[in-house]
C-alpha atoms as a PDB file:
ATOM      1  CA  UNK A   1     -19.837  28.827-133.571  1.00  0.00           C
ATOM      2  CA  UNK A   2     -21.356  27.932-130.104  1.00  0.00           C
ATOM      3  CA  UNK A   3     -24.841  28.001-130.139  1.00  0.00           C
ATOM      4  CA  UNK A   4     -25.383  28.732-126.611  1.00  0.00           C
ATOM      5  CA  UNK A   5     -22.749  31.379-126.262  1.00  0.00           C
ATOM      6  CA  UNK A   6     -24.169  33.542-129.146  1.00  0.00           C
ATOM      7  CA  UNK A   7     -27.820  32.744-127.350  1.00  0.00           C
ATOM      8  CA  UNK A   8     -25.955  34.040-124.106  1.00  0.00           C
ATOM      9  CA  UNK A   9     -24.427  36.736-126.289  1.00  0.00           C
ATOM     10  CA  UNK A  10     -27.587  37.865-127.717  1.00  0.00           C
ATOM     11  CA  UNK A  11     -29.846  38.271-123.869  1.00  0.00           C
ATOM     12  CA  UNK A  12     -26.749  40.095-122.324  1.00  0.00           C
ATOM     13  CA  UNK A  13     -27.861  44.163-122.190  1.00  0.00           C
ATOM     14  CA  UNK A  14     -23.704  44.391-121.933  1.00  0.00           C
ATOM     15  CA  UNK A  15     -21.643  44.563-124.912  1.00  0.00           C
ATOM     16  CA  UNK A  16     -20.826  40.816-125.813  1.00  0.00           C
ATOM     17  CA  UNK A  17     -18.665  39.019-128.416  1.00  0.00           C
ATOM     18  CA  UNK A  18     -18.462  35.190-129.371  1.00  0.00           C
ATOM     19  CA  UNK A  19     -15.912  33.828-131.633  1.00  0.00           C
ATOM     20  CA  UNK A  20     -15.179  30.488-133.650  1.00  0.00           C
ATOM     21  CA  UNK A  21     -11.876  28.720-134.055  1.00  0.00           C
ATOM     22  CA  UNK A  22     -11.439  30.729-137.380  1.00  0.00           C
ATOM     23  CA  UNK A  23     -11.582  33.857-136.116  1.00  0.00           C
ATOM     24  CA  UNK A  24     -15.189  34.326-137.109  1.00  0.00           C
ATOM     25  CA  UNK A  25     -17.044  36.778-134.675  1.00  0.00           C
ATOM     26  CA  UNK A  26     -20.915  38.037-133.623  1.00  0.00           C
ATOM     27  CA  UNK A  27     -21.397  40.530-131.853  1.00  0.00           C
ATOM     28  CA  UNK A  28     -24.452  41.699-130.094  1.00  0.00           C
ATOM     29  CA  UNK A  29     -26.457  45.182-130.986  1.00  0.00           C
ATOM     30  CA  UNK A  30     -24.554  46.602-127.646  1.00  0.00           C
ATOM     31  CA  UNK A  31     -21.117  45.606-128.814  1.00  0.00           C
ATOM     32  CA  UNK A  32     -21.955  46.948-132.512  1.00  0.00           C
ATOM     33  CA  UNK A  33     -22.989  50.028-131.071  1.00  0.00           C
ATOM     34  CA  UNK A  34     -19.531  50.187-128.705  1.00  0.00           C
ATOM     35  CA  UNK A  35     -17.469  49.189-131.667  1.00  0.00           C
ATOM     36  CA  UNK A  36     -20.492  51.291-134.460  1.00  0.00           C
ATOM     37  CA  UNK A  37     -19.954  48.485-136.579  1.00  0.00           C
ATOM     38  CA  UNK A  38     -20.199  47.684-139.395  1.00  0.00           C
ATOM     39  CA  UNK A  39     -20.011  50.835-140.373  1.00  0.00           C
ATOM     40  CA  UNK A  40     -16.381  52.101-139.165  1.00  0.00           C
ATOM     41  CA  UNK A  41     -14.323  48.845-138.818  1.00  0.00           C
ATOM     42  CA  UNK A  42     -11.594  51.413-137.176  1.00  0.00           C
ATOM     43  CA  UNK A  43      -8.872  51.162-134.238  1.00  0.00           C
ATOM     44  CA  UNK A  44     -11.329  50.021-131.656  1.00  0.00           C
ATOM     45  CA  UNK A  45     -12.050  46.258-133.962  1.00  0.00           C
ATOM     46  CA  UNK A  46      -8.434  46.030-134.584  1.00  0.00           C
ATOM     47  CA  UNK A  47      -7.639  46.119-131.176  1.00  0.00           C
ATOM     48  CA  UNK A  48     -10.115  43.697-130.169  1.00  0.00           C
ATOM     49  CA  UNK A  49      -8.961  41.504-133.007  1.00  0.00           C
ATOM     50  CA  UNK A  50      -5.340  41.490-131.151  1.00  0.00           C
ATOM     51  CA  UNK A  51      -6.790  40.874-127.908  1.00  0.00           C
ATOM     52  CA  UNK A  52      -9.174  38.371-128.752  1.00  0.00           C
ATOM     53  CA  UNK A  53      -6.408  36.102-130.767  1.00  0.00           C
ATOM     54  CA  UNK A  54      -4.260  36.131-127.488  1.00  0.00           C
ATOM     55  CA  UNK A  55      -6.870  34.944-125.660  1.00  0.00           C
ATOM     56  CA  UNK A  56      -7.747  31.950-128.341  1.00  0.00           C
ATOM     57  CA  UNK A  57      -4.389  31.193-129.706  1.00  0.00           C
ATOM     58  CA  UNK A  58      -2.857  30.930-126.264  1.00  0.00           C
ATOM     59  CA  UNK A  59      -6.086  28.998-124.895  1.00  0.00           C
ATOM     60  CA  UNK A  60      -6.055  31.442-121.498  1.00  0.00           C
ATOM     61  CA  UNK A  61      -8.222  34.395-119.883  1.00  0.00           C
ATOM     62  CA  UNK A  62      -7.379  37.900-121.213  1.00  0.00           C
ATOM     63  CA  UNK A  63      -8.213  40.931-119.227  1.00  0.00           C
ATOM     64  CA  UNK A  64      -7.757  44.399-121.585  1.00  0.00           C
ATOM     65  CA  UNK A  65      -7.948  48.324-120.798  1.00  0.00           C
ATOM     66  CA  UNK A  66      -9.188  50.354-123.435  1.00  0.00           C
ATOM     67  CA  UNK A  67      -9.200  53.921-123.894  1.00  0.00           C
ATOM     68  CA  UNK A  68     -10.487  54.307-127.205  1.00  0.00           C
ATOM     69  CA  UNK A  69     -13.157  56.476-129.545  1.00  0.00           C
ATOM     70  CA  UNK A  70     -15.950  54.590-128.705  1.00  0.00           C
ATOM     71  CA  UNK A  71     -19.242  54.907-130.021  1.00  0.00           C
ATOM     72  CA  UNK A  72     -21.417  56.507-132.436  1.00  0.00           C
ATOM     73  CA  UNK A  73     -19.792  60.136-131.618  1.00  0.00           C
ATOM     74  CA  UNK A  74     -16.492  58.343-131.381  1.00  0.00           C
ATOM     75  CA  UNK A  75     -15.847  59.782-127.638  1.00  0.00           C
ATOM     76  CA  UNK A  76     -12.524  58.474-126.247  1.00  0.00           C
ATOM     77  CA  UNK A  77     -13.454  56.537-122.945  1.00  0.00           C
ATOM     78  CA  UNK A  78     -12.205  53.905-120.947  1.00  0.00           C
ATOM     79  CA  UNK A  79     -13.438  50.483-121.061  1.00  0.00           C
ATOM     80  CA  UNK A  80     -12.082  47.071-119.887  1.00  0.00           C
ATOM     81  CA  UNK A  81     -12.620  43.764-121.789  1.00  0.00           C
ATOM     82  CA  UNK A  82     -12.730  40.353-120.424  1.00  0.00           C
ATOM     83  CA  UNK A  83     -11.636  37.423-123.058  1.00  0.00           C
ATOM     84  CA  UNK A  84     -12.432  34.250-122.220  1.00  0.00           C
ATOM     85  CA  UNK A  85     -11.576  30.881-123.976  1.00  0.00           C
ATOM     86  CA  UNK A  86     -14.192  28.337-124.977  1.00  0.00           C
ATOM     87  CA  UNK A  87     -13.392  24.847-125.361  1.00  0.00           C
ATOM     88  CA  UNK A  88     -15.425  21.739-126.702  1.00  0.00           C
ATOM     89  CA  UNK A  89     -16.916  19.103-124.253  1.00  0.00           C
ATOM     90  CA  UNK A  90     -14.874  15.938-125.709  1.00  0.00           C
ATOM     91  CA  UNK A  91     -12.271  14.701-123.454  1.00  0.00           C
ATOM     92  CA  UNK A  92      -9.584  16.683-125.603  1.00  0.00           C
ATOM     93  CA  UNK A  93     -10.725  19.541-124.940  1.00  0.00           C
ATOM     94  CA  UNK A  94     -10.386  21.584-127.802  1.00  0.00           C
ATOM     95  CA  UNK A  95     -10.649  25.569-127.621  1.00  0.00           C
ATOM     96  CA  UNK A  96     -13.398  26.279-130.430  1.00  0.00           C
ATOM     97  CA  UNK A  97     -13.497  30.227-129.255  1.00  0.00           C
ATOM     98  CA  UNK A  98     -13.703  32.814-127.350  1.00  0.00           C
ATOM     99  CA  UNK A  99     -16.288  34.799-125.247  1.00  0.00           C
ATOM    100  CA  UNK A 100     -16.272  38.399-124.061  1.00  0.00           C
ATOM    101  CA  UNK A 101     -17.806  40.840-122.760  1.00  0.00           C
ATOM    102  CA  UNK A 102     -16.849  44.472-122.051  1.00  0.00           C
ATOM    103  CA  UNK A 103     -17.899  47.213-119.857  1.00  0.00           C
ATOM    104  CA  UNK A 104     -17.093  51.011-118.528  1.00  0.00           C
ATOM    105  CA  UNK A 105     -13.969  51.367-116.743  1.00  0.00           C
ATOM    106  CA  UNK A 106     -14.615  53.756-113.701  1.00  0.00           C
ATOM    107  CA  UNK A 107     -11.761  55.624-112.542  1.00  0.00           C
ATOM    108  CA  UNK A 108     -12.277  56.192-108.732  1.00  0.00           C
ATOM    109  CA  UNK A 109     -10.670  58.460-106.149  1.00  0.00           C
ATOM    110  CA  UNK A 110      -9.903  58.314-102.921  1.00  0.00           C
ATOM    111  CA  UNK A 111     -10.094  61.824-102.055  1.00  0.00           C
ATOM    112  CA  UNK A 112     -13.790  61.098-100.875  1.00  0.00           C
ATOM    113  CA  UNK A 113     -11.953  58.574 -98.296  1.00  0.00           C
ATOM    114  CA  UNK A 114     -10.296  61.512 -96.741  1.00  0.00           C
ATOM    115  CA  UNK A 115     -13.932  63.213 -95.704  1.00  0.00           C
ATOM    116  CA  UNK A 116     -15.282  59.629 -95.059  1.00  0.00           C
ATOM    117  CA  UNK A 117     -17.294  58.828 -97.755  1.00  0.00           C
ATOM    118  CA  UNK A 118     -17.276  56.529-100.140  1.00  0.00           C
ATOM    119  CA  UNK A 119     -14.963  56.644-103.616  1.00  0.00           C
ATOM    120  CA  UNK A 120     -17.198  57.765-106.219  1.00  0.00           C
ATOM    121  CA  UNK A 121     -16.703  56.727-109.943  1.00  0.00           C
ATOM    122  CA  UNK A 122     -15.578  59.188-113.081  1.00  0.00           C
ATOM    123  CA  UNK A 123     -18.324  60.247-115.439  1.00  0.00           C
ATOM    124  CA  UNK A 124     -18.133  60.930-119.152  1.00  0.00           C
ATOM    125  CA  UNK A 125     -21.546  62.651-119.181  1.00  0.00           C
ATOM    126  CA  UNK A 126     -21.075  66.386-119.320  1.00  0.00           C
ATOM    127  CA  UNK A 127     -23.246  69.241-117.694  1.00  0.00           C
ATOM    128  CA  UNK A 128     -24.199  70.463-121.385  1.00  0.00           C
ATOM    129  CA  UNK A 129     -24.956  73.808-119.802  1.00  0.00           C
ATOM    130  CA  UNK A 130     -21.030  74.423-120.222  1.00  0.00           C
ATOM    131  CA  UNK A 131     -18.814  74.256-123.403  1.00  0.00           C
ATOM    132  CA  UNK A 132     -16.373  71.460-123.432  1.00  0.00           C
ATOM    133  CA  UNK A 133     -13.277  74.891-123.130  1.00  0.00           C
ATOM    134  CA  UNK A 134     -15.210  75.725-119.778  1.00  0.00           C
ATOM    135  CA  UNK A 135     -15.789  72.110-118.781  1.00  0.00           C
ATOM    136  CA  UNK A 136     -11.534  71.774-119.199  1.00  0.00           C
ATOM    137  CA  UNK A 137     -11.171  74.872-116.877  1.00  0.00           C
ATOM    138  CA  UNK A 138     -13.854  73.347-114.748  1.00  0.00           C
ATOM    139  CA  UNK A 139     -11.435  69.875-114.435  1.00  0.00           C
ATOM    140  CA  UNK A 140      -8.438  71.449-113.600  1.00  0.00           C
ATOM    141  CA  UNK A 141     -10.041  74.034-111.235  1.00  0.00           C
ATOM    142  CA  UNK A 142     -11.582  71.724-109.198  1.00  0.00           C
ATOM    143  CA  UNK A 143      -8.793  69.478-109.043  1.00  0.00           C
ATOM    144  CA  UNK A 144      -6.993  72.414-107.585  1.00  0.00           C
ATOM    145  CA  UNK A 145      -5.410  74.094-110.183  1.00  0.00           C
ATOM    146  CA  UNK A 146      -4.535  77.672-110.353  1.00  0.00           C
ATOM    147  CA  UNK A 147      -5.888  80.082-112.863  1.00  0.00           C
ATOM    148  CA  UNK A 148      -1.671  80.471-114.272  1.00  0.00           C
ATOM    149  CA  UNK A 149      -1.305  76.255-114.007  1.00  0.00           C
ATOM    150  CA  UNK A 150      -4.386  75.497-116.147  1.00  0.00           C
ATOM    151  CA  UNK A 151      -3.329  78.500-118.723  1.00  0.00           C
ATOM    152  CA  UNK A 152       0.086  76.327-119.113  1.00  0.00           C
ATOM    153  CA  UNK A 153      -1.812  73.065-120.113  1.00  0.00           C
ATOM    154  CA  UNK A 154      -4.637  74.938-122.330  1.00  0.00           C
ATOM    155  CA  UNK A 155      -2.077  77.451-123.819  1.00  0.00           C
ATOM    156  CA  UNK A 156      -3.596  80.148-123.341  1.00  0.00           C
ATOM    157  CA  UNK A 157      -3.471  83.031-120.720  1.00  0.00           C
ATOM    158  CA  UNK A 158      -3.747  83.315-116.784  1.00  0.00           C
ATOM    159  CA  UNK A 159      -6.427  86.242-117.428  1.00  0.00           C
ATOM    160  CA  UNK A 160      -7.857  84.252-120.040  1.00  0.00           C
ATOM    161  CA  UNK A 161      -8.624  81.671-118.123  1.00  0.00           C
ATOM    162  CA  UNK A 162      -9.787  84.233-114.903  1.00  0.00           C
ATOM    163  CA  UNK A 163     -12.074  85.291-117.483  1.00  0.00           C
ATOM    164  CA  UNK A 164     -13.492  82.081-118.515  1.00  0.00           C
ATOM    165  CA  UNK A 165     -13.847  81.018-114.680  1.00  0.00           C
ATOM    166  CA  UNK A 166     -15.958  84.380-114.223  1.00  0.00           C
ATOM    167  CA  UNK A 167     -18.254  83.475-117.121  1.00  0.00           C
ATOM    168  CA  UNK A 168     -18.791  79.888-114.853  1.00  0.00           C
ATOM    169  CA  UNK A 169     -19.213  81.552-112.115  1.00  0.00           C
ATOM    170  CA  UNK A 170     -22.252  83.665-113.449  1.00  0.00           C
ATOM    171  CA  UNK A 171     -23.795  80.438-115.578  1.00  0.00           C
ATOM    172  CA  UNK A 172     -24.081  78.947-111.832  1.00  0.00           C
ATOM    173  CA  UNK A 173     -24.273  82.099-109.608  1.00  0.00           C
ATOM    174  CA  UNK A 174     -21.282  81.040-107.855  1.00  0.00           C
ATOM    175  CA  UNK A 175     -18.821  84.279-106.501  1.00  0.00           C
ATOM    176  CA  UNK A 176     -15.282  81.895-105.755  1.00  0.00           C
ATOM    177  CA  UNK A 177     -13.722  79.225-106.728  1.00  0.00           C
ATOM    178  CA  UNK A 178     -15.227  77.420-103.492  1.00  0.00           C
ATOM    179  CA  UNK A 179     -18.848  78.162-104.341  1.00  0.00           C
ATOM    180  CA  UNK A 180     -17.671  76.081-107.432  1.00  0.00           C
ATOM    181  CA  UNK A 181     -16.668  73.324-106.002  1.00  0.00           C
ATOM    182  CA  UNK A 182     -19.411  73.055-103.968  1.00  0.00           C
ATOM    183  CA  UNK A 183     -21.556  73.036-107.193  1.00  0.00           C
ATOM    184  CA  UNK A 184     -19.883  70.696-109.117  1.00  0.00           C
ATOM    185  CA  UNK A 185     -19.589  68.584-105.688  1.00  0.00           C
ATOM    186  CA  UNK A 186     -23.313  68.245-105.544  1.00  0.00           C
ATOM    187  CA  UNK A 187     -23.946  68.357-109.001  1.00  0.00           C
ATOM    188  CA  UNK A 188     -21.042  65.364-109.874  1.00  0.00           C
ATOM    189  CA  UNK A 189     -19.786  67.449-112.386  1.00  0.00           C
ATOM    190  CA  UNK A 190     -16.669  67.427-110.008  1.00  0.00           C
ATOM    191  CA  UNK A 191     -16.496  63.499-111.419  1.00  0.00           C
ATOM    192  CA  UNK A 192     -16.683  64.421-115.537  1.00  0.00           C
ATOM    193  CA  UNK A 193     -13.564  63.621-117.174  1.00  0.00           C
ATOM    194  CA  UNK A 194     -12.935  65.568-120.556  1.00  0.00           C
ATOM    195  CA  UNK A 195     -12.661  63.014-123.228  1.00  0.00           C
ATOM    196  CA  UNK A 196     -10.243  65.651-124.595  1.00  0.00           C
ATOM    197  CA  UNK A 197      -8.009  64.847-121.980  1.00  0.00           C
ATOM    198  CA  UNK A 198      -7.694  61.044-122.119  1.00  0.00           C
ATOM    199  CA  UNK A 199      -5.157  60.092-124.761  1.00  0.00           C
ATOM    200  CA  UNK A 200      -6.001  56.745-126.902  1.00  0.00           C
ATOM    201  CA  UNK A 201      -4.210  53.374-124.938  1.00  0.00           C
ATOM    202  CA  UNK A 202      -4.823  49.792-125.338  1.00  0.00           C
ATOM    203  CA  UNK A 203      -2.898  47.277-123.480  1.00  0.00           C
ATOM    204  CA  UNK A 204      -3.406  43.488-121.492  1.00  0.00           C
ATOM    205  CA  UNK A 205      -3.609  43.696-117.864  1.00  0.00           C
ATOM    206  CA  UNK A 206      -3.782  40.306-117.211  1.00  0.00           C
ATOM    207  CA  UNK A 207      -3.423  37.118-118.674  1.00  0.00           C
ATOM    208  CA  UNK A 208      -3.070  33.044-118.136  1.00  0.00           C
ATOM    209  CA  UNK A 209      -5.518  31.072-116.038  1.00  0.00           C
ATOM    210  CA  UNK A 210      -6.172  28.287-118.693  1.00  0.00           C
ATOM    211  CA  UNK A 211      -3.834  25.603-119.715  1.00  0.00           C
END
């Protein structure tokens, strides 16, 4: 294994991988944490198992999206994962590796553009003064939803979910669904993304670049 790349590996504060010809991999303590090796060796290793062969067997760069349980707590959230090849110095040129290195993927949108300001990016942090039910209504309702539309996607009822707003509103002395917005506008709760609501996906977005 390269020395250099696991001594690269090793200062990086991101979460960083080095492989060997064989397959063989380190990770640093950020990248065990992402993946909370070694105890769970579940979907998210497998997955960067697949990606990481591509990458070596096929001697080009590898660019990956994925939404996975990540973590300790196992949260499903985005992340994107950069493979890259690693090849000896002799004139053949033999790939001995890979490196990689992941990091949060921030969905962004362009609403803000229409006020002119700039895109802000999607948090997975919650405002813990809400339960994860009210943080759901919270998502939908500020994204515009009505009271009868977010009832259809929780399952439950239109006054059901009038009552839940009404128990917001009083947590944040808010009176309308404006007042809401406004909060969660200055607050950047209008940015928090329910992990509850992002399904599990893996798949390459790019690939080639190396011969």
């Amino acid at each position: 294994m390269n020395e250099a790349m696991v001594l690269s590996c090793m200062s990086s504060y991101e979460p960083c991988a080095v492989t060997d010809n064989d397959g063989n991999i380190f990770f640093n303590p950020p990248m065990k944490a992402l993946m909370d090796l070694p105890k769970d060796m579940r979907l998210p290793f497998e997955v960067f198992q697949q990606q990481e062969k591509l990458s070596r067997e096929n001697r080009i760069f590898v660019t990956a999206f994925n939404q996975q349980p990540f973590g300790r707590n196992a949260i499903t959230q985005p992340w994107l994962f950069y493979y890259f090849p690693t090849f000896d110095g002799d004139a053949e040129g033999k790939c001995n590796g890979t490196f990689c290195h992941a990091h949060p993927c921030r969905f962004i949108s362009t609403q803000e553009c229409v006020d002119g300001e700039a895109p802000r990016p999607a948090t997975f942090e919650p405002d813990t003064r809400f339960t994860p039910s009210e943080r759901e209504v919270i998502f939908f309702a500020v994204n515009g939803l009505s009271a009868k539309e977010i009832g259809q996607r929780q399952k439950i009822s239109y006054r059901t979910v009038e009552n839940k707003l009404q128990v917001i509103f009083n947590k944040i002395g808010a009176h309308s669904a404006r007042e809401l917005a406004m909060y969660c506008r200055e607050n950047g709760t209008d940015r928090y993304i329910p992990p509850s609501l992002l399904s599990l996906s893996s798949h390459v977005l790019s690939q080639g670049g190396v011969a």
